[in-house]
PDB file of N, CA and C in Angstrom:
ATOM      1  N   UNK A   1      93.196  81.983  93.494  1.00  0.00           N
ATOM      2  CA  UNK A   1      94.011  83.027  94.049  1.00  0.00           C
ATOM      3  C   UNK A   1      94.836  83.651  92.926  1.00  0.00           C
ATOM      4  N   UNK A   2      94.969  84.948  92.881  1.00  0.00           N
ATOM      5  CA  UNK A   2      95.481  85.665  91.896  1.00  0.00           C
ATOM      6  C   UNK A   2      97.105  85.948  92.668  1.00  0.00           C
ATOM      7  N   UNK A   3      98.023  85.572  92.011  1.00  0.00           N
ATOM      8  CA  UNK A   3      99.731  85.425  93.038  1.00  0.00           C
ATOM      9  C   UNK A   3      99.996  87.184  92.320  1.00  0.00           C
ATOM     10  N   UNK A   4     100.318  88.062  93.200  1.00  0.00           N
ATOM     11  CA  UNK A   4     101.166  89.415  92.872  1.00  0.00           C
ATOM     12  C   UNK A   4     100.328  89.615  91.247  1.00  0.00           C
ATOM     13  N   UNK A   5      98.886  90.115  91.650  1.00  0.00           N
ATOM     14  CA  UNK A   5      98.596  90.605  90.094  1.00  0.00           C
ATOM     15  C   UNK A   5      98.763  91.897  89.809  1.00  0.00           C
ATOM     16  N   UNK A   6      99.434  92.007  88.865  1.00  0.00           N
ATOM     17  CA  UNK A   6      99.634  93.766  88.441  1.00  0.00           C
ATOM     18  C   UNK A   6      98.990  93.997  87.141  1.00  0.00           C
ATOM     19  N   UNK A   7      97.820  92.976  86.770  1.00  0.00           N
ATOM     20  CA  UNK A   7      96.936  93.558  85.441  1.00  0.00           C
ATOM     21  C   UNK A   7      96.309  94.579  85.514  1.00  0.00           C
ATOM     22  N   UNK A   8      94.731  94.851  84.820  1.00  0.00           N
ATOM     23  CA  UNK A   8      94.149  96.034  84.535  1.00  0.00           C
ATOM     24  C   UNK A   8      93.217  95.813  86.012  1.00  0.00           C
ATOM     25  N   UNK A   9      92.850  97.126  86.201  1.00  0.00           N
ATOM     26  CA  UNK A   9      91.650  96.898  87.730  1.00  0.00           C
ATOM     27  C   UNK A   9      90.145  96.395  87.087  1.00  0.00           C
ATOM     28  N   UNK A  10      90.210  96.541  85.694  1.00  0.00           N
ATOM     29  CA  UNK A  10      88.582  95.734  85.493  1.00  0.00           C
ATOM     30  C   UNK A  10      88.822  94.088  85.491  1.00  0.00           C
ATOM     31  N   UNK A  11      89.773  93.638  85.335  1.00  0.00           N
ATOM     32  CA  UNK A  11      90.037  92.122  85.299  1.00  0.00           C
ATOM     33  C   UNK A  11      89.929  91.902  87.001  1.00  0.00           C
ATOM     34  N   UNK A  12      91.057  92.587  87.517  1.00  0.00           N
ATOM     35  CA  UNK A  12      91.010  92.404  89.132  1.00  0.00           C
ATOM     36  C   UNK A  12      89.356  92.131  89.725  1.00  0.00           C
ATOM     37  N   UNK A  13      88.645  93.281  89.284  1.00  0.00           N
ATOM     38  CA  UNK A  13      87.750  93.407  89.712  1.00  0.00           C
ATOM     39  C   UNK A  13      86.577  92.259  89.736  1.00  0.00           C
ATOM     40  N   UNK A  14      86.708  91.660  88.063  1.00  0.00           N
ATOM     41  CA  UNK A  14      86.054  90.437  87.590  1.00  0.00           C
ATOM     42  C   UNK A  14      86.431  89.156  88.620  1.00  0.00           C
ATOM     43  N   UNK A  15      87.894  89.282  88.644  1.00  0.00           N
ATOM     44  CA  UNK A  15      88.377  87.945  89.303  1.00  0.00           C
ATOM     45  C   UNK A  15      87.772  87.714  90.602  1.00  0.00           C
ATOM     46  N   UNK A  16      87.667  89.318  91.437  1.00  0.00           N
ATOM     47  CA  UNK A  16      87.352  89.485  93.000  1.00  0.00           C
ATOM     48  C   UNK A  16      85.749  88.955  92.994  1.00  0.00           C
ATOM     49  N   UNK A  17      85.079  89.390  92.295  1.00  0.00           N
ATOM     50  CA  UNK A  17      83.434  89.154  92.132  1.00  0.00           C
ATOM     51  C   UNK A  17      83.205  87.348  91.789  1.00  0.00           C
ATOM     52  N   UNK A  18      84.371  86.682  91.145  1.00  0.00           N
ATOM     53  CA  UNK A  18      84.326  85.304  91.161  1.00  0.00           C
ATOM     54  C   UNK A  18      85.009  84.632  92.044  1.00  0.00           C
ATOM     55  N   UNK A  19      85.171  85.586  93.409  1.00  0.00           N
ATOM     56  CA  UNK A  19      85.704  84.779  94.818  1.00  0.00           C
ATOM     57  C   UNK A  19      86.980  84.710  94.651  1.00  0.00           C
ATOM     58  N   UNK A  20      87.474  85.218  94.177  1.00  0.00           N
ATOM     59  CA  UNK A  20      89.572  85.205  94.065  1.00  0.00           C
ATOM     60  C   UNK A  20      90.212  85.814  95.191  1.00  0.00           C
ATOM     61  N   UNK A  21      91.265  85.049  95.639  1.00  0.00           N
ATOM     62  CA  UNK A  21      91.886  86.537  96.843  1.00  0.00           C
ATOM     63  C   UNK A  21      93.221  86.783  96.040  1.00  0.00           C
ATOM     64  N   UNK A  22      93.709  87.710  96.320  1.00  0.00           N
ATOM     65  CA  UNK A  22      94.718  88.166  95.740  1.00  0.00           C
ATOM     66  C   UNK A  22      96.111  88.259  96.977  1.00  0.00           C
ATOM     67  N   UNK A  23      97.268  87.653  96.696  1.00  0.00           N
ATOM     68  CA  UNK A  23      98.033  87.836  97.484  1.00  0.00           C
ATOM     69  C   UNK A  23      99.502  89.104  96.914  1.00  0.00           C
ATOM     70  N   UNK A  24      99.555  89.686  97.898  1.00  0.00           N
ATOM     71  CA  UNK A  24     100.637  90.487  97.375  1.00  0.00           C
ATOM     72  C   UNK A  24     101.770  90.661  98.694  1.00  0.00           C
ATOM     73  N   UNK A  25     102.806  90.790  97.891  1.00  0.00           N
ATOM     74  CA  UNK A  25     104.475  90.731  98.938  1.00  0.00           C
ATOM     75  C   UNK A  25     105.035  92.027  98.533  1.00  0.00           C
ATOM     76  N   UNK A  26     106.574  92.243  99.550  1.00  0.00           N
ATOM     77  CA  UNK A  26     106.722  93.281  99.404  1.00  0.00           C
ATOM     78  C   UNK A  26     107.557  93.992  98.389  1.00  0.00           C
ATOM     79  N   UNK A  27     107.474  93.295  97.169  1.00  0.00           N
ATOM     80  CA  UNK A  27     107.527  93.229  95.560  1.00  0.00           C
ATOM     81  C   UNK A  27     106.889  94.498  94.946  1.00  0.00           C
ATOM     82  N   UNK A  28     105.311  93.875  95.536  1.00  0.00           N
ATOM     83  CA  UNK A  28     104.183  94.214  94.606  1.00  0.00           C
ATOM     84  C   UNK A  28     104.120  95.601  95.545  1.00  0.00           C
ATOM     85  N   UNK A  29     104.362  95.771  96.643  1.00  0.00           N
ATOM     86  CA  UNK A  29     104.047  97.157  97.908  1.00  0.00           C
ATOM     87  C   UNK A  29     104.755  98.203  97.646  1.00  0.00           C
ATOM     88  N   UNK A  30     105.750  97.966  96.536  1.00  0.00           N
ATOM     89  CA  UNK A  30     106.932  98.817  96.450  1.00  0.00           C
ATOM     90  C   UNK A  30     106.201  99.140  94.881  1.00  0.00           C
ATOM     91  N   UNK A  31     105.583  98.780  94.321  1.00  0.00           N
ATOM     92  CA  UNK A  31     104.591  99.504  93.371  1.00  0.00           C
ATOM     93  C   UNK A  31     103.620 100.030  93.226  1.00  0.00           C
ATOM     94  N   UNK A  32     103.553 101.648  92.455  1.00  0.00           N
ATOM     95  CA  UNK A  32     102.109 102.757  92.696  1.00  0.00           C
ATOM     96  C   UNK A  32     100.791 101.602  92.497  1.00  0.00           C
ATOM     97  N   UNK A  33     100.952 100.759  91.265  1.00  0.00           N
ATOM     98  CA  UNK A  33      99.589 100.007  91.147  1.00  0.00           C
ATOM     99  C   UNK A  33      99.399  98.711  92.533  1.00  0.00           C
ATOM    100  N   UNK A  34     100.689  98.451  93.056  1.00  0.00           N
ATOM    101  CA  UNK A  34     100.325  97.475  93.489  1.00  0.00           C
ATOM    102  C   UNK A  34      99.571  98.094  95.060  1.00  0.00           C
ATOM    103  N   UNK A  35     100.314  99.266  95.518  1.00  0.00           N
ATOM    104  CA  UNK A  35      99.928  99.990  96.692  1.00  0.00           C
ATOM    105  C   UNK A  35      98.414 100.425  96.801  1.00  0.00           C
ATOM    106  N   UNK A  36      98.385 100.851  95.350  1.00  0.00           N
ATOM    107  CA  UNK A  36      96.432 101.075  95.078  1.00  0.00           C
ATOM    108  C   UNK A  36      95.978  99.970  95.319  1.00  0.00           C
ATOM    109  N   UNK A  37      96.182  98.512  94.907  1.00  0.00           N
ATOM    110  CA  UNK A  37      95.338  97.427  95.022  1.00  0.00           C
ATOM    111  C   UNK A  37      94.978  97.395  96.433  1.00  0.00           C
ATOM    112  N   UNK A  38      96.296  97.288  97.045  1.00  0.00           N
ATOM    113  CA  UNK A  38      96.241  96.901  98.722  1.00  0.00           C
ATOM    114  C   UNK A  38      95.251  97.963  99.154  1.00  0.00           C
ATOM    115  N   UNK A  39      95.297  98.931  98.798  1.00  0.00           N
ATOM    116  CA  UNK A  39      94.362  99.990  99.535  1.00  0.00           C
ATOM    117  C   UNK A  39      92.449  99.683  99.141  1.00  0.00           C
ATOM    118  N   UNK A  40      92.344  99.360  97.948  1.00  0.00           N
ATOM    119  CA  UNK A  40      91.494  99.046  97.340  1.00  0.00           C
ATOM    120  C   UNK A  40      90.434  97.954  97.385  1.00  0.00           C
ATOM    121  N   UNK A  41      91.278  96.660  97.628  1.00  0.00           N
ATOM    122  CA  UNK A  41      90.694  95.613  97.626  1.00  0.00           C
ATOM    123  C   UNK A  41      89.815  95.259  98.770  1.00  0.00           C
ATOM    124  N   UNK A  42      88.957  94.650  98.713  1.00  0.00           N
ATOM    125  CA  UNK A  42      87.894  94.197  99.834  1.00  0.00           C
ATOM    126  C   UNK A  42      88.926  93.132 100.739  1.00  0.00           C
ATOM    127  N   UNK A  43      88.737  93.645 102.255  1.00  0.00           N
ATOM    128  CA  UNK A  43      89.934  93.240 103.237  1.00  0.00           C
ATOM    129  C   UNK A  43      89.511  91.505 103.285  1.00  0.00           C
ATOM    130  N   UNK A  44      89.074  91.019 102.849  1.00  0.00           N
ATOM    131  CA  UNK A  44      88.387  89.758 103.002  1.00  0.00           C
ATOM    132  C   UNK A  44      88.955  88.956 101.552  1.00  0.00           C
ATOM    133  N   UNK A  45      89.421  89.973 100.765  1.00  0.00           N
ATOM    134  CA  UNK A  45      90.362  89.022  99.336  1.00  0.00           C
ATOM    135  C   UNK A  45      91.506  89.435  99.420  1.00  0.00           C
ATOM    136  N   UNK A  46      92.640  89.468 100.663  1.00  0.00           N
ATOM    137  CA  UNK A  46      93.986  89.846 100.401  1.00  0.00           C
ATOM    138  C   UNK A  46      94.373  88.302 101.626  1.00  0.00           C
ATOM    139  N   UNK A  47      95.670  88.148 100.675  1.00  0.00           N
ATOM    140  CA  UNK A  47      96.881  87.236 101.406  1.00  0.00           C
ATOM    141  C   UNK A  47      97.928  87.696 101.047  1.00  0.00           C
ATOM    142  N   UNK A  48      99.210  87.638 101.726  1.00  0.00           N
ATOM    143  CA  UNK A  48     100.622  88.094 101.937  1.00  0.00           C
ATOM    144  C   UNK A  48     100.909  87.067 101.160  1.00  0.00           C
ATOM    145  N   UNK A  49     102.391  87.037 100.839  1.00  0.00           N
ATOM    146  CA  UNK A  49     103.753  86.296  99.905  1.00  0.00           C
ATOM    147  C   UNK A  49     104.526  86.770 100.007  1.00  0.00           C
ATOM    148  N   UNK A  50     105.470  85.802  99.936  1.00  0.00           N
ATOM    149  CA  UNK A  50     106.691  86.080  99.329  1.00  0.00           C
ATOM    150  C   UNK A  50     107.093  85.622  97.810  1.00  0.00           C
ATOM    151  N   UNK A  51     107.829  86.139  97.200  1.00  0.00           N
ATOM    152  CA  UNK A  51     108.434  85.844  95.790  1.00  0.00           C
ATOM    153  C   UNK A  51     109.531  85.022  95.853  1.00  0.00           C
ATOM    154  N   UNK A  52     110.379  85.131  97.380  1.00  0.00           N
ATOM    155  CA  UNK A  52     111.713  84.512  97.682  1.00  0.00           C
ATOM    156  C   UNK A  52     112.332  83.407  97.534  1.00  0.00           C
ATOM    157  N   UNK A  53     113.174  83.184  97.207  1.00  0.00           N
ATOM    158  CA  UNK A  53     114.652  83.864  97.235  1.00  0.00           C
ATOM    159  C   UNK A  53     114.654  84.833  95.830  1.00  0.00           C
ATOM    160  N   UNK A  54     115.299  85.925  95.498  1.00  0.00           N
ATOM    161  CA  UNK A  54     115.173  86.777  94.679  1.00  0.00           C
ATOM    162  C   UNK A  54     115.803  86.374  93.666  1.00  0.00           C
ATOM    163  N   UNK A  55     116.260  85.235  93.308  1.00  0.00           N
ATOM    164  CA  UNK A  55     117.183  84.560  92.019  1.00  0.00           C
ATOM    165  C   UNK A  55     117.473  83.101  92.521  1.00  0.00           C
ATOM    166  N   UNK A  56     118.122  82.364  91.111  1.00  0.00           N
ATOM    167  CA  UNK A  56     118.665  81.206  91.886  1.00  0.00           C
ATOM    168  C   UNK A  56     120.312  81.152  92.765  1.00  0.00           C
ATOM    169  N   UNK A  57     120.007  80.238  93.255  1.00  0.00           N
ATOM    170  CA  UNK A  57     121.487  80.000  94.130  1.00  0.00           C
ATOM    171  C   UNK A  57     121.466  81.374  94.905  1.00  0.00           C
ATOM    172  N   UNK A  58     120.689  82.119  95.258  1.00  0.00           N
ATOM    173  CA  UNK A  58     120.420  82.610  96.634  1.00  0.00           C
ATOM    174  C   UNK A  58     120.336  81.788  98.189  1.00  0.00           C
ATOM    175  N   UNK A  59     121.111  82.461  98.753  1.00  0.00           N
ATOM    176  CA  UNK A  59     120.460  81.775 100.082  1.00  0.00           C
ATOM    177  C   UNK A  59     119.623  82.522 100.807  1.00  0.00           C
ATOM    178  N   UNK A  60     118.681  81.632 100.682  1.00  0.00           N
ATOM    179  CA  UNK A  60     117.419  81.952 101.531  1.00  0.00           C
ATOM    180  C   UNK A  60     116.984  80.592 102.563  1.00  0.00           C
ATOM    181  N   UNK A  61     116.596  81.829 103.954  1.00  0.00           N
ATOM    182  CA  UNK A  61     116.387  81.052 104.780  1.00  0.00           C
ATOM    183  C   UNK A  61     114.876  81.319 106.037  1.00  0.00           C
ATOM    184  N   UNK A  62     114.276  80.519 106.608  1.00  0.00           N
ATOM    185  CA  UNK A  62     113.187  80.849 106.934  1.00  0.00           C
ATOM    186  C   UNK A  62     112.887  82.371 107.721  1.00  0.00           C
ATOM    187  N   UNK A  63     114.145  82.868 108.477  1.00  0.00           N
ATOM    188  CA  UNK A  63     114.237  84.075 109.038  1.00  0.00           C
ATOM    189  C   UNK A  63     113.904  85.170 108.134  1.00  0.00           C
ATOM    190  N   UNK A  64     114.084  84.842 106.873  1.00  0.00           N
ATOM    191  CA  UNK A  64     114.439  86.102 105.680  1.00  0.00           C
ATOM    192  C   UNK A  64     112.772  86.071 105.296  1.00  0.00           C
ATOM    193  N   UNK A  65     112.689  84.564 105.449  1.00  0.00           N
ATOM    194  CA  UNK A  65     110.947  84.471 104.755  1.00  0.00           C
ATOM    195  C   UNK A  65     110.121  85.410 105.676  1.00  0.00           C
ATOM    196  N   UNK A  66     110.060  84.830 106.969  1.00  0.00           N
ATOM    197  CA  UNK A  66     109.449  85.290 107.774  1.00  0.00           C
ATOM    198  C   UNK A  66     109.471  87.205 107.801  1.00  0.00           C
ATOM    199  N   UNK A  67     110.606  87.864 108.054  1.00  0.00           N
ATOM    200  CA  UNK A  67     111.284  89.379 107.327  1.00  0.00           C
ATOM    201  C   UNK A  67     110.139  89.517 105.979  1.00  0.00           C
ATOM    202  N   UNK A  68     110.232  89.107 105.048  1.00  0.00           N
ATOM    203  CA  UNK A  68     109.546  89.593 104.167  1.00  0.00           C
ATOM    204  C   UNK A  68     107.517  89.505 104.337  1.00  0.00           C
ATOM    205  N   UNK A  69     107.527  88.375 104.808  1.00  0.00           N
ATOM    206  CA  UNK A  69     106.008  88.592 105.406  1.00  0.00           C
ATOM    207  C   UNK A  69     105.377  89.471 106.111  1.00  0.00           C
ATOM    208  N   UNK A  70     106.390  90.037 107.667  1.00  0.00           N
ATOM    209  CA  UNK A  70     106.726  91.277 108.251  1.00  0.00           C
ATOM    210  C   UNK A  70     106.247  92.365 107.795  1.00  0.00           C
ATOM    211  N   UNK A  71     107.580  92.486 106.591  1.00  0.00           N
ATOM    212  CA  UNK A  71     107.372  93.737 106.206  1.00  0.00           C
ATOM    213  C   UNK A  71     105.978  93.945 104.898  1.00  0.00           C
ATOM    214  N   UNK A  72     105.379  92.977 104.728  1.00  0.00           N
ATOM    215  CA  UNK A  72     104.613  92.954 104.062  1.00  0.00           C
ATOM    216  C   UNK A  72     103.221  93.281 105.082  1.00  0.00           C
ATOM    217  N   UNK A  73     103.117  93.015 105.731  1.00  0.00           N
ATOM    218  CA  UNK A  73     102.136  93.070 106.846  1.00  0.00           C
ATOM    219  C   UNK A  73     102.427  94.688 107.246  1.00  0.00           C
ATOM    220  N   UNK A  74     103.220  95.028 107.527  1.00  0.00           N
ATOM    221  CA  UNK A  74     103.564  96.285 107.528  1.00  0.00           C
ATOM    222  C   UNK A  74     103.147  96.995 106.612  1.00  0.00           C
ATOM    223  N   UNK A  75     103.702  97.179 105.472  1.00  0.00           N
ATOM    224  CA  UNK A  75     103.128  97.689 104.645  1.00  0.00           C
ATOM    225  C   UNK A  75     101.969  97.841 104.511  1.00  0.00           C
ATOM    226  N   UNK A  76     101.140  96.636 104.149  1.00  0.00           N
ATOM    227  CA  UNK A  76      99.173  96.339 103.816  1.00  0.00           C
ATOM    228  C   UNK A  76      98.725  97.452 104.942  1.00  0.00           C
ATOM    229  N   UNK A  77      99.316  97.622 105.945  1.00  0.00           N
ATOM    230  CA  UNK A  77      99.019  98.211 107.554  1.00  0.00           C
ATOM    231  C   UNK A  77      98.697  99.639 107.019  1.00  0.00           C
ATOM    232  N   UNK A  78     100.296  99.922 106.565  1.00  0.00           N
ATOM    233  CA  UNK A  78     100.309 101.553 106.364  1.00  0.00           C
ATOM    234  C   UNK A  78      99.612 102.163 104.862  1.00  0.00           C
ATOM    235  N   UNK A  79      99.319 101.070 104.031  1.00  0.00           N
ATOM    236  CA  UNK A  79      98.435 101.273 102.882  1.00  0.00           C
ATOM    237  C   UNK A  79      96.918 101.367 103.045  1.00  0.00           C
ATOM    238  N   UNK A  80      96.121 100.738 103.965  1.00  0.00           N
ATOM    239  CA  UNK A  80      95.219 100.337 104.291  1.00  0.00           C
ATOM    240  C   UNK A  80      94.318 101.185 105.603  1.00  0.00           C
ATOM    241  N   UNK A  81      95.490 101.276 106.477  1.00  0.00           N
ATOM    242  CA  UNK A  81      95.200 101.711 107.519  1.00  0.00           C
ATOM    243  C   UNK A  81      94.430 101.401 108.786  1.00  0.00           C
ATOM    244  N   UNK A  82      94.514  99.949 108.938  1.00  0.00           N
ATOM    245  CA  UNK A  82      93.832  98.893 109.606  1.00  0.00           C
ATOM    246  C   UNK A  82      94.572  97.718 110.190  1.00  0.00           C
ATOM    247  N   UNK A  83      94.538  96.825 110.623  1.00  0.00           N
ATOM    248  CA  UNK A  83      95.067  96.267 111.510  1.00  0.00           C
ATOM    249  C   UNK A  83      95.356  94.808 110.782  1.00  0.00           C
ATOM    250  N   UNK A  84      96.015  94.535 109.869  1.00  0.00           N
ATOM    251  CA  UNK A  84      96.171  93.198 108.463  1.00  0.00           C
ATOM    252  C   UNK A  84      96.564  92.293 109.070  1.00  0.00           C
ATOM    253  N   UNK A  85      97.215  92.042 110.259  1.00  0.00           N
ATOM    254  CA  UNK A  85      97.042  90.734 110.927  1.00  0.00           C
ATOM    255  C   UNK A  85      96.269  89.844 110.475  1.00  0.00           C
ATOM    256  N   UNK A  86      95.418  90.325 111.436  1.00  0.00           N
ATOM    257  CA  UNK A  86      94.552  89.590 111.905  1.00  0.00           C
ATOM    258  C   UNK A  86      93.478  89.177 110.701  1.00  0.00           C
ATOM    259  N   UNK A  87      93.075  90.088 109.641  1.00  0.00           N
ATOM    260  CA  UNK A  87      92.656  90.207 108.953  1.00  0.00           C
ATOM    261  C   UNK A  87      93.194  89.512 107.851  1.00  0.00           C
ATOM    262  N   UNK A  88      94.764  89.199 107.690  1.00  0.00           N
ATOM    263  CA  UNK A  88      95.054  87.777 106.605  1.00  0.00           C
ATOM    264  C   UNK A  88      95.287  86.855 107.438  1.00  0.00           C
ATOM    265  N   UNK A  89      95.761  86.952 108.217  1.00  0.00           N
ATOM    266  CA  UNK A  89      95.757  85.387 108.883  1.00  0.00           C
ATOM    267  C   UNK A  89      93.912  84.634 108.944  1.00  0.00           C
ATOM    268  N   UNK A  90      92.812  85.836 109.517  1.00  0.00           N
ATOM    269  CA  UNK A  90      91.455  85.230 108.890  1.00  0.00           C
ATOM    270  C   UNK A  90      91.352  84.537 107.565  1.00  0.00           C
ATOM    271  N   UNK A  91      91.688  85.561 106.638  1.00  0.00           N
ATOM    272  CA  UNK A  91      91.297  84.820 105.382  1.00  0.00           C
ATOM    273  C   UNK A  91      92.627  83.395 105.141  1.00  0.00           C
ATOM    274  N   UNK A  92      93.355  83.510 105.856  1.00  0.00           N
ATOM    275  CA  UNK A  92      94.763  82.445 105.604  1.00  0.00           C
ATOM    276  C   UNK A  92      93.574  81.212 106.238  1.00  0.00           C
ATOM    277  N   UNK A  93      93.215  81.191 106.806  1.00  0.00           N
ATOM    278  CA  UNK A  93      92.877  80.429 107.666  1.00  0.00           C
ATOM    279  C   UNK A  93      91.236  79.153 107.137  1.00  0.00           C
ATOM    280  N   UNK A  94      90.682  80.707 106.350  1.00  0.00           N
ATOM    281  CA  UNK A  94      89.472  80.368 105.887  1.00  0.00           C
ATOM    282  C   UNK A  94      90.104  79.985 104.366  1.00  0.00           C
ATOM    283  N   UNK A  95      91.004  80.142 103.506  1.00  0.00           N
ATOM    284  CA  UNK A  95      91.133  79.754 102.659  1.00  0.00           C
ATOM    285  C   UNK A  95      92.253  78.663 102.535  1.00  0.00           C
ATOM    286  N   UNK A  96      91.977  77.686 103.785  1.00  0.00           N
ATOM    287  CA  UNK A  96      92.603  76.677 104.062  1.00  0.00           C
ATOM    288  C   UNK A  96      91.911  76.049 104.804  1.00  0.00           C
ATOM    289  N   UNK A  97      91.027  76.239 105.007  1.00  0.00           N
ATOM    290  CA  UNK A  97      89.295  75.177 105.649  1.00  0.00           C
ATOM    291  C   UNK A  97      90.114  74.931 107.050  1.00  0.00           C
ATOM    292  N   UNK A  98      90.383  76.122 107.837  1.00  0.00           N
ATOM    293  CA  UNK A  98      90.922  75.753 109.421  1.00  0.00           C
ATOM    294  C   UNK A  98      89.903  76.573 110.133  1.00  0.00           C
TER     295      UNK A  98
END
């Protein structure tokens, strides 16, 4: 799994063709390259994240986690234009042998 990659798209591309999924949060959604990926990538190599808590001695708590997954799902939604539910929780699921 490639965590929030913001390298070149021929590496991406290499990694995706050797079975990689790529997860991105709403970090990476709030960037032009990262918004292209989400739009880009084959819906079958994306998983959500979080980066959280945004520093140390933050408080972070599961409500906030959950908020950022949200809005990450949101996002992939309005980048994509498809229904990302269902569609990472599949691959969540399959890339956890459930």
């Amino acid at each position: 799994m490639l965590h929030w990659y913001a390298g070149p798209s021929d590496e991406l591309w290499r990694a995706v063709r050797m079975g990689c999924l790529v997860s991105l949060g709403e970090r990476s959604l709030a960037t032009r390259r990262g918004r292209e990926y989400a739009r880009i990538l084959p819906g079958d190599r994306l998983l959500t994240e979080t980066d959280q808590p945004p520093g140390e001695d933050v408080a972070w708590d599961a409500g906030r986690i959950a908020a950022s997954l949200e809005a990450t799902l949101e996002g992939l939604g309005e980048v994509r234009g498809e229904g990302c539910r269902e569609l990472v929780a599949a691959n969540a699921r399959a890339w956890l042998g459930l």
